[in-house]
N, C-alpha and C. Protein backbone atom coordinates (compact mmCIF):
# COMPACT_ATOMS: atom_id res chain seq x y z
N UNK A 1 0.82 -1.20 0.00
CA UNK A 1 0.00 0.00 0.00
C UNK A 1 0.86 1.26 0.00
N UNK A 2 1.89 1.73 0.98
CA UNK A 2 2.63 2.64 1.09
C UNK A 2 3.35 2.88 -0.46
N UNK A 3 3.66 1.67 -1.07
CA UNK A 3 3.90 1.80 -2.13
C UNK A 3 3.21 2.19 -3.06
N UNK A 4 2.29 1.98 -2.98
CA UNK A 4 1.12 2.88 -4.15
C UNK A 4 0.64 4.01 -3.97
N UNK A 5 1.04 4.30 -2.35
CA UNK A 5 0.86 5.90 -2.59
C UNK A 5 1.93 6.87 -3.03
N UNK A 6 2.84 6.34 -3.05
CA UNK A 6 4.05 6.89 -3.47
C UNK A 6 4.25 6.97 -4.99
N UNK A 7 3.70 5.74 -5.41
CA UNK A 7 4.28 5.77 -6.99
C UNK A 7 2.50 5.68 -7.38
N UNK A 8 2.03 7.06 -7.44
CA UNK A 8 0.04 7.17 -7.57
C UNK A 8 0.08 7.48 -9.37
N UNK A 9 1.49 7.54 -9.93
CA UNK A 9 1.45 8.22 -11.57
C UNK A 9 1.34 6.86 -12.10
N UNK A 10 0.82 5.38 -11.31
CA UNK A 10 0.64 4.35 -12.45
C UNK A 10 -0.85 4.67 -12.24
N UNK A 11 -1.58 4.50 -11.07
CA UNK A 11 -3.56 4.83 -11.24
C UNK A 11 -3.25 6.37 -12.29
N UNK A 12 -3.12 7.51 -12.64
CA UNK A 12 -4.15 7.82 -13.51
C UNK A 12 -4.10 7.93 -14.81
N UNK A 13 -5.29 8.56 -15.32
CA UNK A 13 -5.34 8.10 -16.25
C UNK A 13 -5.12 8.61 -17.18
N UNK A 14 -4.79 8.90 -18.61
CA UNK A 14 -3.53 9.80 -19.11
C UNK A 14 -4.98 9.43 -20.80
N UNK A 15 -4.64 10.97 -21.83
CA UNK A 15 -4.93 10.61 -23.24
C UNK A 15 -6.39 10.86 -22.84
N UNK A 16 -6.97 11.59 -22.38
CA UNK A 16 -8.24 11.79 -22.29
C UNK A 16 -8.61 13.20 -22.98
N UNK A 17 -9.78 13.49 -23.18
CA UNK A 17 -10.37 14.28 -23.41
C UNK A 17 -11.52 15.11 -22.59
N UNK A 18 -11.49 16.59 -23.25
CA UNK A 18 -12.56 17.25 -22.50
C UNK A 18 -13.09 18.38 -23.59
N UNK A 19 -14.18 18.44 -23.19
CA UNK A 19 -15.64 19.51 -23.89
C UNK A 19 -15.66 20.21 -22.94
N UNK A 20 -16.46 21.90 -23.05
CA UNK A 20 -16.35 22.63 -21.82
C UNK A 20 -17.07 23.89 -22.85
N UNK A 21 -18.18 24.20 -22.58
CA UNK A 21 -19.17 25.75 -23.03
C UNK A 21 -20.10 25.94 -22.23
N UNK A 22 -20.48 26.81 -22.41
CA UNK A 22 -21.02 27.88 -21.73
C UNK A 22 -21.29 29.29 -21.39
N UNK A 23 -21.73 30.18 -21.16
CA UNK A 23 -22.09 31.58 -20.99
C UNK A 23 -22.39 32.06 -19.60
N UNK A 24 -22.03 33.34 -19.34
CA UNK A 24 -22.10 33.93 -18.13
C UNK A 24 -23.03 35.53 -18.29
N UNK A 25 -23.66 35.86 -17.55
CA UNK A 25 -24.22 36.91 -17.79
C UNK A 25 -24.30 37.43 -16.02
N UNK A 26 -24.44 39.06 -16.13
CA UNK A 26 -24.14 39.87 -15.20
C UNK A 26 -24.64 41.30 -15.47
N UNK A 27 -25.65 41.46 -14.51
CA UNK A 27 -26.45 42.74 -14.05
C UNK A 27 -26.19 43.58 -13.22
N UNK A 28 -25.80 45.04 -12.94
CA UNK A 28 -25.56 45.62 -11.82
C UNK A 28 -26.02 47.03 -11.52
N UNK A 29 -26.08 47.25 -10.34
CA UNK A 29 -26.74 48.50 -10.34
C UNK A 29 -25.51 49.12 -9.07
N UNK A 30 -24.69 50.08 -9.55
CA UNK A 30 -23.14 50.08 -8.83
C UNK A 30 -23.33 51.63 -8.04
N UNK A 31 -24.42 52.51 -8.09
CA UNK A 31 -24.46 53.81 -7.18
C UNK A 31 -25.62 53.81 -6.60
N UNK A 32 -25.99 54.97 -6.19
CA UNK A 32 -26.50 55.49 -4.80
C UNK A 32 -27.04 54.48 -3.66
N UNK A 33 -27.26 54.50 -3.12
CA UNK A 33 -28.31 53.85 -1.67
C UNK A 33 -28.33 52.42 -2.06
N UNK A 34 -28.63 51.87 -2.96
CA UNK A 34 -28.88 51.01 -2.80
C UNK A 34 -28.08 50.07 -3.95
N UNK A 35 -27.19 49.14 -4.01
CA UNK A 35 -26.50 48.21 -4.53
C UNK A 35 -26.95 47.07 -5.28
N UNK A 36 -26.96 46.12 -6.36
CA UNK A 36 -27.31 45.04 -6.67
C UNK A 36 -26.80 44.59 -7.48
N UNK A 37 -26.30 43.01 -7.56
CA UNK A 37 -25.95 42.34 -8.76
C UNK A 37 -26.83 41.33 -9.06
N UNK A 38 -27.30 40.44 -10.13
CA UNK A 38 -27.53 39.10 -10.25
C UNK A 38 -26.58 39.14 -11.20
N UNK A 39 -25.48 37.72 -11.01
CA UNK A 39 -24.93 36.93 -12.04
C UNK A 39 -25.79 35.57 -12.23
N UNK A 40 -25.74 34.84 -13.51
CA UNK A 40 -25.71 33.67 -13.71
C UNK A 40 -24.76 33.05 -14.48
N UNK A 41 -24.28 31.88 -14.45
CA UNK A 41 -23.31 31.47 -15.40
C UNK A 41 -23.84 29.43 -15.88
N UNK A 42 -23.94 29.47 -17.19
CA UNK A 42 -24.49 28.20 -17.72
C UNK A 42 -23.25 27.42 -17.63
N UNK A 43 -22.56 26.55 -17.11
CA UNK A 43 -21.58 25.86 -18.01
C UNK A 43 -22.04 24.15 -17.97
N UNK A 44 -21.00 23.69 -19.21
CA UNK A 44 -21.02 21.84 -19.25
C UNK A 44 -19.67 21.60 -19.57
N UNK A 45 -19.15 20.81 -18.83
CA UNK A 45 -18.08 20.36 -18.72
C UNK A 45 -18.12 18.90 -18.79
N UNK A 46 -17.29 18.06 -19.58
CA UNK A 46 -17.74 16.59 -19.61
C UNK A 46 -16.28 16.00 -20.39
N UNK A 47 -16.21 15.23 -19.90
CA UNK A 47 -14.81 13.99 -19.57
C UNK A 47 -14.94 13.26 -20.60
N UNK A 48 -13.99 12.34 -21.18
CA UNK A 48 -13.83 11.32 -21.95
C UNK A 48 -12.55 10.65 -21.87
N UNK A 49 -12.46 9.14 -21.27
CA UNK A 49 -11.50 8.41 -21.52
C UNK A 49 -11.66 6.93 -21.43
N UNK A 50 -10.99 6.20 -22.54
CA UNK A 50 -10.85 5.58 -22.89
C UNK A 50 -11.16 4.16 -22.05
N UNK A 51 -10.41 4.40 -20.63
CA UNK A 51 -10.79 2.81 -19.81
C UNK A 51 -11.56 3.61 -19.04
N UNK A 52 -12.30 4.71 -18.72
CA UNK A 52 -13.56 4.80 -18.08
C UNK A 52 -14.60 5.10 -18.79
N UNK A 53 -15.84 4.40 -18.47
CA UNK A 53 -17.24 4.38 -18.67
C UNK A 53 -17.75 4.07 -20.00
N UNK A 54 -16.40 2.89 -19.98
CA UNK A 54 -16.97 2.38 -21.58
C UNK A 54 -16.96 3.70 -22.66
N UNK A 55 -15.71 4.50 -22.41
CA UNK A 55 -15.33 4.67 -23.30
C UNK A 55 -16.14 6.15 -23.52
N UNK A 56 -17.30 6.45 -22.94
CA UNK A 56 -18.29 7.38 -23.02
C UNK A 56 -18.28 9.24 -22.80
N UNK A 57 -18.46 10.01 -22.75
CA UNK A 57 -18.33 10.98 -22.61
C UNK A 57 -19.22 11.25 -20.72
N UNK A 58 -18.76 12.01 -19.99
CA UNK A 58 -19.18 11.77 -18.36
C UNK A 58 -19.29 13.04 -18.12
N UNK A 59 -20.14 13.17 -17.13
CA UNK A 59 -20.12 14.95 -16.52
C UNK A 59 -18.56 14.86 -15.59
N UNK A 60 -17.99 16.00 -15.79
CA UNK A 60 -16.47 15.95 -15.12
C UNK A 60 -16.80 16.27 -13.46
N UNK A 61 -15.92 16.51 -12.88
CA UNK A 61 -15.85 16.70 -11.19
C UNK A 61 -16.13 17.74 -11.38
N UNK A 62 -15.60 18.38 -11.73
CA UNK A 62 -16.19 20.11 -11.17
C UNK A 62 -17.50 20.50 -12.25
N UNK A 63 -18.20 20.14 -12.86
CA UNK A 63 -19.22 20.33 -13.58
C UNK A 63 -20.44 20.97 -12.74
N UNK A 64 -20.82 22.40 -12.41
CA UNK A 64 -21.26 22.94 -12.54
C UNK A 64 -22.41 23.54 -12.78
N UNK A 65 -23.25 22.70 -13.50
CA UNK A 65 -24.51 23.74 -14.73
C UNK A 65 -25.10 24.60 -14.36
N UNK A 66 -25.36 24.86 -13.52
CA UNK A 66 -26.21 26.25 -13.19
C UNK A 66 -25.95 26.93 -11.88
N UNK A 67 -25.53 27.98 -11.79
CA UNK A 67 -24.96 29.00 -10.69
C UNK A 67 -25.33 30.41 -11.15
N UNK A 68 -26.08 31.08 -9.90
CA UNK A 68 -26.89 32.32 -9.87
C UNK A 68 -26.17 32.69 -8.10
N UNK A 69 -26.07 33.79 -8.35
CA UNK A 69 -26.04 34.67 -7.16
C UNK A 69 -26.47 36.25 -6.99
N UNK A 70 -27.77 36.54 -6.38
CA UNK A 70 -28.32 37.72 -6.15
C UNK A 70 -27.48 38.13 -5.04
N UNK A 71 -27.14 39.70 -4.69
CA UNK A 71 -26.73 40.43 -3.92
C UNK A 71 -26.99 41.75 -3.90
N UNK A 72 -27.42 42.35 -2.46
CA UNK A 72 -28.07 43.35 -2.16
C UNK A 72 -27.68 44.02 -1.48
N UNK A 73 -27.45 45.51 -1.36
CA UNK A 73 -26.27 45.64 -0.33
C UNK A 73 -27.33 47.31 -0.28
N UNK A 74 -27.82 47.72 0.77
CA UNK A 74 -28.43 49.27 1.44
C UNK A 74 -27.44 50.09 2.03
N UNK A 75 -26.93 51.31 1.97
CA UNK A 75 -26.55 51.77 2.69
C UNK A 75 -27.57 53.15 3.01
N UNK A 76 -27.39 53.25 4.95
CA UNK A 76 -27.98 53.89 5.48
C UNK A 76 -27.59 54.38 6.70
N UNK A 77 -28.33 55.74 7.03
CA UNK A 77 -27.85 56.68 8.33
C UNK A 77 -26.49 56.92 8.26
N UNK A 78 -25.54 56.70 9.32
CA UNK A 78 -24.49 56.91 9.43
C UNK A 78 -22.52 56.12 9.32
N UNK A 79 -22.85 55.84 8.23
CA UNK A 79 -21.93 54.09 8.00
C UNK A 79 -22.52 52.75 8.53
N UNK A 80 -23.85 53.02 8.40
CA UNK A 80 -24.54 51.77 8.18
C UNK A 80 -24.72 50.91 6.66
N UNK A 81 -24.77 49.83 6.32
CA UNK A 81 -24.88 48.75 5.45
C UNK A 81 -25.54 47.25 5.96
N UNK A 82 -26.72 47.52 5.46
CA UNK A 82 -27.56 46.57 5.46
C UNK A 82 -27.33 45.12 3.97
N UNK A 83 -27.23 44.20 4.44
CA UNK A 83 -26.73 43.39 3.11
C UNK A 83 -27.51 42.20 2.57
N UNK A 84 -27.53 41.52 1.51
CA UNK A 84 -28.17 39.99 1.50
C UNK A 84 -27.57 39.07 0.23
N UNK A 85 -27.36 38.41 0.86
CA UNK A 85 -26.54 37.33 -0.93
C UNK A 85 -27.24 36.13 -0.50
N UNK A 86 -27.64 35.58 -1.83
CA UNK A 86 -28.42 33.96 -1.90
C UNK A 86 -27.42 33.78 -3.13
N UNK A 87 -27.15 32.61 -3.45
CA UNK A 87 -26.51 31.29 -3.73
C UNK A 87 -26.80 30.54 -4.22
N UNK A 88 -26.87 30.20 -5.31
CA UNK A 88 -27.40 28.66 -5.97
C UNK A 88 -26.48 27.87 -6.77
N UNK A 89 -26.33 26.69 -6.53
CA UNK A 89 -25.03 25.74 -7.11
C UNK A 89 -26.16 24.89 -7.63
N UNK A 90 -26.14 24.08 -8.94
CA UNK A 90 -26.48 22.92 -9.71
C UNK A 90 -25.42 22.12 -8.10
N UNK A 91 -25.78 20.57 -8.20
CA UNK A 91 -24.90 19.69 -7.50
C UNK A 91 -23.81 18.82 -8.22
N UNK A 92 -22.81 18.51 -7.47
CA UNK A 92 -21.44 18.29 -7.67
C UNK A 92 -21.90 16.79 -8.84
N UNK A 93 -21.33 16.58 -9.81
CA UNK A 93 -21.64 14.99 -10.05
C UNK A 93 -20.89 13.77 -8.90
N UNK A 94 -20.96 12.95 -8.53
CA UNK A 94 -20.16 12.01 -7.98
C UNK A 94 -20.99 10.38 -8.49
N UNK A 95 -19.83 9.69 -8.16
CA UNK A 95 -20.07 8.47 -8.35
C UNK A 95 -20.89 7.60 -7.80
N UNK A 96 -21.85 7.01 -8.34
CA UNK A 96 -22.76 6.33 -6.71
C UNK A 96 -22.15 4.60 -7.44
N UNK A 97 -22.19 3.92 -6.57
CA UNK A 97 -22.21 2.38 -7.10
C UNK A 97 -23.56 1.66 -7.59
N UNK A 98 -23.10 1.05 -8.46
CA UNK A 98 -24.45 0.33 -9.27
C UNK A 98 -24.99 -0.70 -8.18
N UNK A 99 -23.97 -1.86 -7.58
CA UNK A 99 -24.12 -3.12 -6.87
C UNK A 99 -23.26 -3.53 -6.27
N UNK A 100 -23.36 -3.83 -5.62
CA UNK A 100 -22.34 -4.94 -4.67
C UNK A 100 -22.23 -6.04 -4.64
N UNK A 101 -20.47 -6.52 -4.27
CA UNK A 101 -20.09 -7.46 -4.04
C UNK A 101 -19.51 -8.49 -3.15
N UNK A 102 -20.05 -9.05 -2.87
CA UNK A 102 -19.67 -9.81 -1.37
C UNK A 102 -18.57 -11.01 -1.49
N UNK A 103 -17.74 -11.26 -0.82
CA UNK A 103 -16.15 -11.77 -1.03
C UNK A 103 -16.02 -12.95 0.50
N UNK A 104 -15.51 -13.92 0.67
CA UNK A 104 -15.11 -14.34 1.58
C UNK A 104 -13.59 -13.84 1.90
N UNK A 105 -13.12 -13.03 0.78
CA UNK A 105 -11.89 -13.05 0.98
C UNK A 105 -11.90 -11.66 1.21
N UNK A 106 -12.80 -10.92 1.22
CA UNK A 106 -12.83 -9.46 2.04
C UNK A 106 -13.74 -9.59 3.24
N UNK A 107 -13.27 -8.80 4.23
CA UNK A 107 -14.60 -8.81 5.61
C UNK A 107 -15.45 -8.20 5.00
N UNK A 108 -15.63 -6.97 4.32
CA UNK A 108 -17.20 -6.46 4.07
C UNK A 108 -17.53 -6.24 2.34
N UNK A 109 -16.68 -7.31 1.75
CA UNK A 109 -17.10 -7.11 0.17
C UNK A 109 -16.86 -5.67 -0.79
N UNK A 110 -17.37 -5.16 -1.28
CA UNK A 110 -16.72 -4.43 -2.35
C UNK A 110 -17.35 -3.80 -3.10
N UNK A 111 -17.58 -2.06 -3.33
CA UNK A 111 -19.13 -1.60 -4.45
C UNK A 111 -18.38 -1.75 -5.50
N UNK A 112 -19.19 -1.87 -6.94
CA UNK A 112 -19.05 -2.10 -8.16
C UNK A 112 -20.02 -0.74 -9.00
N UNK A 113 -18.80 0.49 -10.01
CA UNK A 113 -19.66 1.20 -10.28
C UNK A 113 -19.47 0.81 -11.60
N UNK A 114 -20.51 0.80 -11.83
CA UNK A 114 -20.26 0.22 -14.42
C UNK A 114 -20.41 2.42 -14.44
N UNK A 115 -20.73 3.30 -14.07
CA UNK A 115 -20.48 4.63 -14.50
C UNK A 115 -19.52 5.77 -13.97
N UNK A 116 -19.23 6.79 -14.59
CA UNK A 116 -18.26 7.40 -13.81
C UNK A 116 -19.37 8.43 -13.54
N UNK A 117 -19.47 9.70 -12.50
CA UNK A 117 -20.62 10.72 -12.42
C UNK A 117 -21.47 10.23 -12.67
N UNK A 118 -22.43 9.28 -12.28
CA UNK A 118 -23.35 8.55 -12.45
C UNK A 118 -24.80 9.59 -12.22
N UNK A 119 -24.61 10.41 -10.74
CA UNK A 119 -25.83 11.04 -10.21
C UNK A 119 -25.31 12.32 -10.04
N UNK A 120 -26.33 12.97 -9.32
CA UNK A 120 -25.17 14.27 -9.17
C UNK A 120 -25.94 14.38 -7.56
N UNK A 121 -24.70 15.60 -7.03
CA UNK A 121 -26.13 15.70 -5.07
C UNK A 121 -26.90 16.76 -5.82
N UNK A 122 -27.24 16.83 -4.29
CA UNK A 122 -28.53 18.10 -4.77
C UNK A 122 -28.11 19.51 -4.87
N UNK A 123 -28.73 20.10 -5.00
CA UNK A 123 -28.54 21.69 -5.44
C UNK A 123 -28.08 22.09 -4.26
N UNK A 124 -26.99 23.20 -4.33
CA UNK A 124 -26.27 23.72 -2.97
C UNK A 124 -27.28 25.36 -3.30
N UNK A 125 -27.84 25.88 -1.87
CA UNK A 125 -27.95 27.02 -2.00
C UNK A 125 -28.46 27.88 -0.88
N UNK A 126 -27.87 28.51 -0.62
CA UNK A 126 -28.14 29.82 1.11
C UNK A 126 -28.37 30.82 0.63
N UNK A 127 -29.11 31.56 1.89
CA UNK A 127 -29.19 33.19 2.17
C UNK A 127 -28.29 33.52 3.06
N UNK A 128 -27.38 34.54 3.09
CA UNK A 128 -26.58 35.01 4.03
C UNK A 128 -27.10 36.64 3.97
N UNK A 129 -27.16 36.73 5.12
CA UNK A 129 -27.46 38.24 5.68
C UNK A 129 -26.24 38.94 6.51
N UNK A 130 -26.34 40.14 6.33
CA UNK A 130 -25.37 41.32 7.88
C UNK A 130 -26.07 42.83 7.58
N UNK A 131 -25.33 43.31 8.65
CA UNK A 131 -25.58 44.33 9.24
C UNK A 131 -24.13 45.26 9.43
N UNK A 132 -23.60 46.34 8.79
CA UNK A 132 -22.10 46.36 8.87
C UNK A 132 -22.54 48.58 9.50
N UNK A 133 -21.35 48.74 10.22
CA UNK A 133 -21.28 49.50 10.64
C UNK A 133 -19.78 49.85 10.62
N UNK A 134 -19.77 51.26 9.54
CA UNK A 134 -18.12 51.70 9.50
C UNK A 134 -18.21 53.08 10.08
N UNK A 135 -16.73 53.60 10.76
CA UNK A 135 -16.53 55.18 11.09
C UNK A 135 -15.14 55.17 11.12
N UNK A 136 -14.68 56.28 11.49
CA UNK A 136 -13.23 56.86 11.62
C UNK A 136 -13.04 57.31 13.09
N UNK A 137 -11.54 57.02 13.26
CA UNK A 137 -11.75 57.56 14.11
C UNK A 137 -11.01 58.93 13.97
N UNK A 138 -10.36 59.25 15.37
CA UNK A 138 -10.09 60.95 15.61
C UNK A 138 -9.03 61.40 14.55
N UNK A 139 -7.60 59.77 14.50
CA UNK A 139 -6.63 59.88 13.53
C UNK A 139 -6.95 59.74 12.05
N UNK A 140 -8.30 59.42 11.93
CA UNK A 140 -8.52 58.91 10.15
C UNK A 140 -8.69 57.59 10.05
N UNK A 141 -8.52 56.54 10.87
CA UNK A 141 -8.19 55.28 10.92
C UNK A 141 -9.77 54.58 10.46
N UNK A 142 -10.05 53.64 9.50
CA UNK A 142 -11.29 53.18 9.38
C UNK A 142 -11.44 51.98 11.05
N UNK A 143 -12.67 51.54 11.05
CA UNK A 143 -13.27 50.83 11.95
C UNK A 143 -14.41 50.45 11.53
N UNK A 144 -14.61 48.93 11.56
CA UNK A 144 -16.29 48.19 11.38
C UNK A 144 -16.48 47.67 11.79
N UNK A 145 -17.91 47.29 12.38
CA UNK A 145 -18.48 46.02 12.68
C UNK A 145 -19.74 45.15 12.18
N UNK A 146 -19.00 44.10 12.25
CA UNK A 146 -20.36 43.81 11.33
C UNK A 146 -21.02 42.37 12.14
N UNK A 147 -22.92 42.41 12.34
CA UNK A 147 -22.98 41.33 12.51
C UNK A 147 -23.92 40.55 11.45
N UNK A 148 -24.16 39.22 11.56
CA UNK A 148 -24.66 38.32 10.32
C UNK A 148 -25.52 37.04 10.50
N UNK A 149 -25.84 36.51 9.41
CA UNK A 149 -26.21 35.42 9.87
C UNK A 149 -25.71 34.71 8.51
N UNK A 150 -25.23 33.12 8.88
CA UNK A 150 -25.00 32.56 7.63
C UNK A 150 -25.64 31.15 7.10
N UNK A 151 -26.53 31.00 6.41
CA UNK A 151 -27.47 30.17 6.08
C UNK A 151 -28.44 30.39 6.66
N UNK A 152 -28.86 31.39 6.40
CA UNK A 152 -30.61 32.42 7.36
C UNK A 152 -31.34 30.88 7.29
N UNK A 153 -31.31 30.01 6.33
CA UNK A 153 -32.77 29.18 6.37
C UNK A 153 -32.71 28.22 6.66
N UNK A 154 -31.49 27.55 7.19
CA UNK A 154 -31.15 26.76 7.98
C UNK A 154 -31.05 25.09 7.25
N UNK A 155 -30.31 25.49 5.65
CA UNK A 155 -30.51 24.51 4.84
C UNK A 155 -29.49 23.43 4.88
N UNK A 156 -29.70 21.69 5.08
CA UNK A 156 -28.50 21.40 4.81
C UNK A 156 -27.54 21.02 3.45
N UNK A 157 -26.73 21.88 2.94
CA UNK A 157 -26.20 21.60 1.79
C UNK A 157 -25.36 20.86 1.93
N UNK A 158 -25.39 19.57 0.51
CA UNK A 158 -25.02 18.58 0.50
C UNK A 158 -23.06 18.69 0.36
N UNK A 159 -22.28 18.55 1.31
CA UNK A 159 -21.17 18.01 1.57
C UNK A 159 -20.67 17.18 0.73
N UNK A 160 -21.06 15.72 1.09
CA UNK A 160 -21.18 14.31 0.59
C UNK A 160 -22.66 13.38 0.70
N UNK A 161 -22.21 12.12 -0.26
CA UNK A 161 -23.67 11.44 -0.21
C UNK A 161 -23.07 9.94 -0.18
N UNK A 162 -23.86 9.28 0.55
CA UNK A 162 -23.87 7.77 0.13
C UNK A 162 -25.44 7.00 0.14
N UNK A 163 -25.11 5.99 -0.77
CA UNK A 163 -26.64 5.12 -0.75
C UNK A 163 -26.97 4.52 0.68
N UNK A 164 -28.67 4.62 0.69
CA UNK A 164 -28.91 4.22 1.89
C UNK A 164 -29.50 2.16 1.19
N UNK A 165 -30.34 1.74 2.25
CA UNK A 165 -30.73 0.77 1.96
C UNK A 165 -32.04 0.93 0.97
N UNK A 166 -32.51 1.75 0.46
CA UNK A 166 -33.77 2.21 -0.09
C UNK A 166 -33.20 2.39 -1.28
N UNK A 167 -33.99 1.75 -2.41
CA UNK A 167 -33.36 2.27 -3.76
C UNK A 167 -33.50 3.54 -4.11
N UNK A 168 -32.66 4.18 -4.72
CA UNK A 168 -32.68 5.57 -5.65
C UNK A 168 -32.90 6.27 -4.04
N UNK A 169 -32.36 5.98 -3.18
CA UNK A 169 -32.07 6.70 -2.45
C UNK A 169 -31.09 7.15 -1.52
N UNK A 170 -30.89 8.80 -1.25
CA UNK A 170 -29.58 8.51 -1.14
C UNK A 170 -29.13 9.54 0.86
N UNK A 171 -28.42 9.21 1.23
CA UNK A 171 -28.05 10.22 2.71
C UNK A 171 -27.45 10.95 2.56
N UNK A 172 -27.85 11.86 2.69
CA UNK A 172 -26.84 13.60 2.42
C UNK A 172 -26.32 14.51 3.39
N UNK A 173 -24.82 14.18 3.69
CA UNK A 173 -24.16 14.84 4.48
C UNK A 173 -24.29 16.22 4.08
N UNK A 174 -24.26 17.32 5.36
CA UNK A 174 -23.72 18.38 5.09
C UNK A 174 -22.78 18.96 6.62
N UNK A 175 -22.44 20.37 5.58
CA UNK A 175 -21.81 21.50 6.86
C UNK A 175 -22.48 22.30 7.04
N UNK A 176 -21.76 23.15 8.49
CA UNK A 176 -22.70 24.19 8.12
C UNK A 176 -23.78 24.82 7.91
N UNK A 177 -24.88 24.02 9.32
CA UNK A 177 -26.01 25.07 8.94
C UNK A 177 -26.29 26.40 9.18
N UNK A 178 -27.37 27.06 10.03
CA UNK A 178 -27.61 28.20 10.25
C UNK A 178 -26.71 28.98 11.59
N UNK A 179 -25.55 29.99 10.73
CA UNK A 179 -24.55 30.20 11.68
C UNK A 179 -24.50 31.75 11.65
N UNK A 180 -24.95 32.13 12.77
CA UNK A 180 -24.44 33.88 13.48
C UNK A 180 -23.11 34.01 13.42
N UNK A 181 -22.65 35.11 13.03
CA UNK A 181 -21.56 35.58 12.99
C UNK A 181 -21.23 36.73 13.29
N UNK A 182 -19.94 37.22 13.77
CA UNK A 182 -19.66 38.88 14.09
C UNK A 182 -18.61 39.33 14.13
N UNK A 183 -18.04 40.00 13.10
CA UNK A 183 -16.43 40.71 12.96
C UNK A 183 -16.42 41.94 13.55
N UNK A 184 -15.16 42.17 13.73
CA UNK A 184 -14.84 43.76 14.62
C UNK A 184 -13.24 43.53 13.32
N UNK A 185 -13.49 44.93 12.86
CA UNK A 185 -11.80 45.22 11.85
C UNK A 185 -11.73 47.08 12.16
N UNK A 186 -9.96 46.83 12.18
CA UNK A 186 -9.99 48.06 12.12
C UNK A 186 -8.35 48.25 11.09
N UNK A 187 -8.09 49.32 11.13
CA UNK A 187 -6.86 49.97 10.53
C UNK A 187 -5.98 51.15 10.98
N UNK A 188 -4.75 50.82 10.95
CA UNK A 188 -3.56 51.00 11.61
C UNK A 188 -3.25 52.36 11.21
């Protein structure tokens, strides 16, 4: 084993190919009082090699397809900034196993996948909110504070996944749910 992690340039896999399009678009509203962007960006990204998936074309690891992010940003009274960003990720592709295999010569047998990116998780996507407060002080020096909340809706986005005992179904780890937050910054 130690040996195969050391010498890891015989596993991969070399002579492959990749496809990759898509478009991005971006809205903004950049003065007075009140701030806003929506981006979206389409992409497909997709794999091809030779000893995986029969040879087939696959959604790649970082594949993408659909990502939007609204952001809202108020400013008010006296170095106040009121804020809001939501988030939307398409989900990661990963591999799920087709079936299993049971071994006397392993203690717990062995998954078997015939696809590469077989499924994908689910859609990643939050609201994050704050509240930011800047001034100066007597020397000129900036100062803020800001407080927040991160995942206002208390969603769990999918981390990782594995199959449960239920077909086409699957357990979805996450991080990170609904988390308060509060910075203090200043300058020298």
């Amino acid at each position: 084993f130690d040996k195969d992690v050391l010498n890891y340039d015989q596993f991969l896999h070399r002579n492959g190919k990749m496809r990759t399009y898509g478009v991005e678009v971006l809205l903004q509203k950049t003065s007075g009082k009140l701030y806003g962007s929506l981006s979206y960006t389409f992409a497909n990204s997709k794999s091809r090699f030779s000893a995986l998936n029969q040879g087939q074309w696959f959604n790649a690891d970082f594949d993408s397809r659909h990502s939007a992010n609204f952001l809202v940003m108020y400013s008010f009274g006296k170095g106040y900034k009121l804020s809001g960003n939501w988030i939307y990720k398409t989900g990661r592709p990963f591999t799920l196993p087709t079936s299993r295999a049971e071994s006397d010569d392993w203690r717990i047998g062995f998954n078997i996948m015939n696809d590469v990116n077989n499924v994908r998780l689910p859609a990643f996507h939050r609201l994050d909110i704050n509240i930011e407060r800047k001034w100066k002080t007597k020397k000129g020096n900036s100062n803020w504070f800001t407080v927040g909340v991160y995942n206002v809706y208390n969603r769990v986005n999918p981390f990782f996944a594995q199959p449960t005992d239920i077909p086409n179904k699957l357990e979805v780890r996450g991080l990170f749910p609904i988390l308060p937050f509060f910075t203090f910054g200043f300058e020298l």
